[in-house]
Protein backbone atom coordinates (compact mmCIF):
# COMPACT_ATOMS: atom_id res chain seq x y z
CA UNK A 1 0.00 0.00 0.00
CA UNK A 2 1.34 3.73 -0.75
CA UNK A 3 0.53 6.50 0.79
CA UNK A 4 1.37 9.58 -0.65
CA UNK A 5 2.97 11.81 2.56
CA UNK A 6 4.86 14.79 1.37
CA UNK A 7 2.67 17.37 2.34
CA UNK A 8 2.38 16.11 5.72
CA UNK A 9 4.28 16.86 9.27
CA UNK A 10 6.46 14.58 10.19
CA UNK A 11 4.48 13.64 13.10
CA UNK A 12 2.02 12.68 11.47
CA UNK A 13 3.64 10.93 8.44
CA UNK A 14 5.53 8.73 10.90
CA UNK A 15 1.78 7.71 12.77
CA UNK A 16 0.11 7.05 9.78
CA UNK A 17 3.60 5.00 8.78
CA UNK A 18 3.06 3.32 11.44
CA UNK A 19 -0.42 2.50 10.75
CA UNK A 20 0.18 1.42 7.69
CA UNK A 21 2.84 -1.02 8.73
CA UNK A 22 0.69 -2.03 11.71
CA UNK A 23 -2.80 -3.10 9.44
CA UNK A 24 0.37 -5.08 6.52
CA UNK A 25 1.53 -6.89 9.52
CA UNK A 26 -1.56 -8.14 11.15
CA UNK A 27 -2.68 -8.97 7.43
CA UNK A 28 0.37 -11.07 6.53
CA UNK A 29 -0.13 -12.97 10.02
CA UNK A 30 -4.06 -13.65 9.56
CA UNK A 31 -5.14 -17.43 8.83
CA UNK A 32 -6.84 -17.67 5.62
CA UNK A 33 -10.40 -18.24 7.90
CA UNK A 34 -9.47 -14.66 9.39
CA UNK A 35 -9.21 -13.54 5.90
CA UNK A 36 -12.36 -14.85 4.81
CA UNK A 37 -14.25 -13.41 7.83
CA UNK A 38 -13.00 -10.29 6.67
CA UNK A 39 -13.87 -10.24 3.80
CA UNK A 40 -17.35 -11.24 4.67
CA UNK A 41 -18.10 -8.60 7.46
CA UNK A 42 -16.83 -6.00 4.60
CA UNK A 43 -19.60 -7.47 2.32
CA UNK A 44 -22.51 -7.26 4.82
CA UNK A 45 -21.25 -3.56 6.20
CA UNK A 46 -21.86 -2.37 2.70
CA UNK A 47 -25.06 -0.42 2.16
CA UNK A 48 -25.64 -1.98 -1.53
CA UNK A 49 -26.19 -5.63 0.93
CA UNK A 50 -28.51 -3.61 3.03
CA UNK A 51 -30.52 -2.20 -0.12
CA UNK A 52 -30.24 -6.31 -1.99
CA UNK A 53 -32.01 -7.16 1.55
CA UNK A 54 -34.46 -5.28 1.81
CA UNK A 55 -35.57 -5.85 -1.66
CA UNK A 56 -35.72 -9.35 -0.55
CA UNK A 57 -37.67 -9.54 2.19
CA UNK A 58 -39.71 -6.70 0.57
CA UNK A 59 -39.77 -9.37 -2.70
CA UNK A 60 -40.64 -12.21 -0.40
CA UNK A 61 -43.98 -10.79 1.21
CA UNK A 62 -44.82 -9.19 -2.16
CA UNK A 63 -44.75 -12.69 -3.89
CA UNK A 64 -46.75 -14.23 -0.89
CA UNK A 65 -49.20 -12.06 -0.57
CA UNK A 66 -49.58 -11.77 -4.41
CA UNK A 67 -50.49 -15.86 -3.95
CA UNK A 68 -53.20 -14.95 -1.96
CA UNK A 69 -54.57 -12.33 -4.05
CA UNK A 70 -54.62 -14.67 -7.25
CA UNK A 71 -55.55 -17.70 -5.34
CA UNK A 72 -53.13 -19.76 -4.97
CA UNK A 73 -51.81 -21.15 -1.65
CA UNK A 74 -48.39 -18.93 -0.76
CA UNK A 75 -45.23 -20.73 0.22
CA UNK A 76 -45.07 -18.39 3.43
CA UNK A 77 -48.51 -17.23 4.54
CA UNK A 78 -48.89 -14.54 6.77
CA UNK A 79 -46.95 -13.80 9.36
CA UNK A 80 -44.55 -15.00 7.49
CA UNK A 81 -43.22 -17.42 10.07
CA UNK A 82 -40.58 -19.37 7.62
CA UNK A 83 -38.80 -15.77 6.74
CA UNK A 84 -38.96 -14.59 10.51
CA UNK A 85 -37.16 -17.99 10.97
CA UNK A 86 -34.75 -17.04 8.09
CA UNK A 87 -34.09 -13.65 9.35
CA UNK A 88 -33.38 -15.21 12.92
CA UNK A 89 -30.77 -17.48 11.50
CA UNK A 90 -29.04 -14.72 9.62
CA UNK A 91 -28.62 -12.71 12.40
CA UNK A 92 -26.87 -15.20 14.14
C-alpha cells in the first residue's frame, strides 16, 4: 500500500507510517479463515447488501401475498413465520 505523505508533518507521516505497517503486519499474520471473515463482514457492512435485503424480504412478502390475491396457496402465509425464521438465523 502507498501513501502519498509529502505534504504532511512529520508527526504525522511517521503515525500514519506506522499504521500502515501495523494493518500489513496483522494482514500477513491472519489465517486464511481470518481472511475470509473479513472479507465477509466488509460485504454485509456495505449499504448496496442492506438495499439487496431489503428488496428481498420486501420481494418475499410481495410474492406471498400476491399468492393470496390470485388464489393460490403462498409458500409463506402470513406472518410470514418461515422468513422470521430465516431472518433469525441470519442474524446469528
Amino acid at each position: 500500500m502507498t501513501v502519498d505523505l509529502s505534504n504532511e508533518p512529520g508527526h504525522i507521516e511517521e503515525t500514519i507510517r506506522a499504521i500502515v505497517d501495523l494493518q500489513a503486519e496483522h494482514y500477513d499474520s491472519a489465517t486464511s479463515s481470518q481472511r475470509v471473515t473479513d472479507q465477509f463482514t466488509a460485504l454485509i457492512g456495505r449499504p448496496a447488501f442492506i438495499i439487496a435485503l431489503t428488496i428481498l424480504v420486501v420481494g418475499w412478502i410481495v410474492f406471498n401475498l400476491g399468492a393470496i390475491w390470485c388464489g393460490y396457496r403462498p409458500v409463506d402465509p402470513p406472518p410470514f413465520a418461515g422468513l422470521q425464521s430465516a431472518c433469525s438465523l441470519a442474524s446469528l
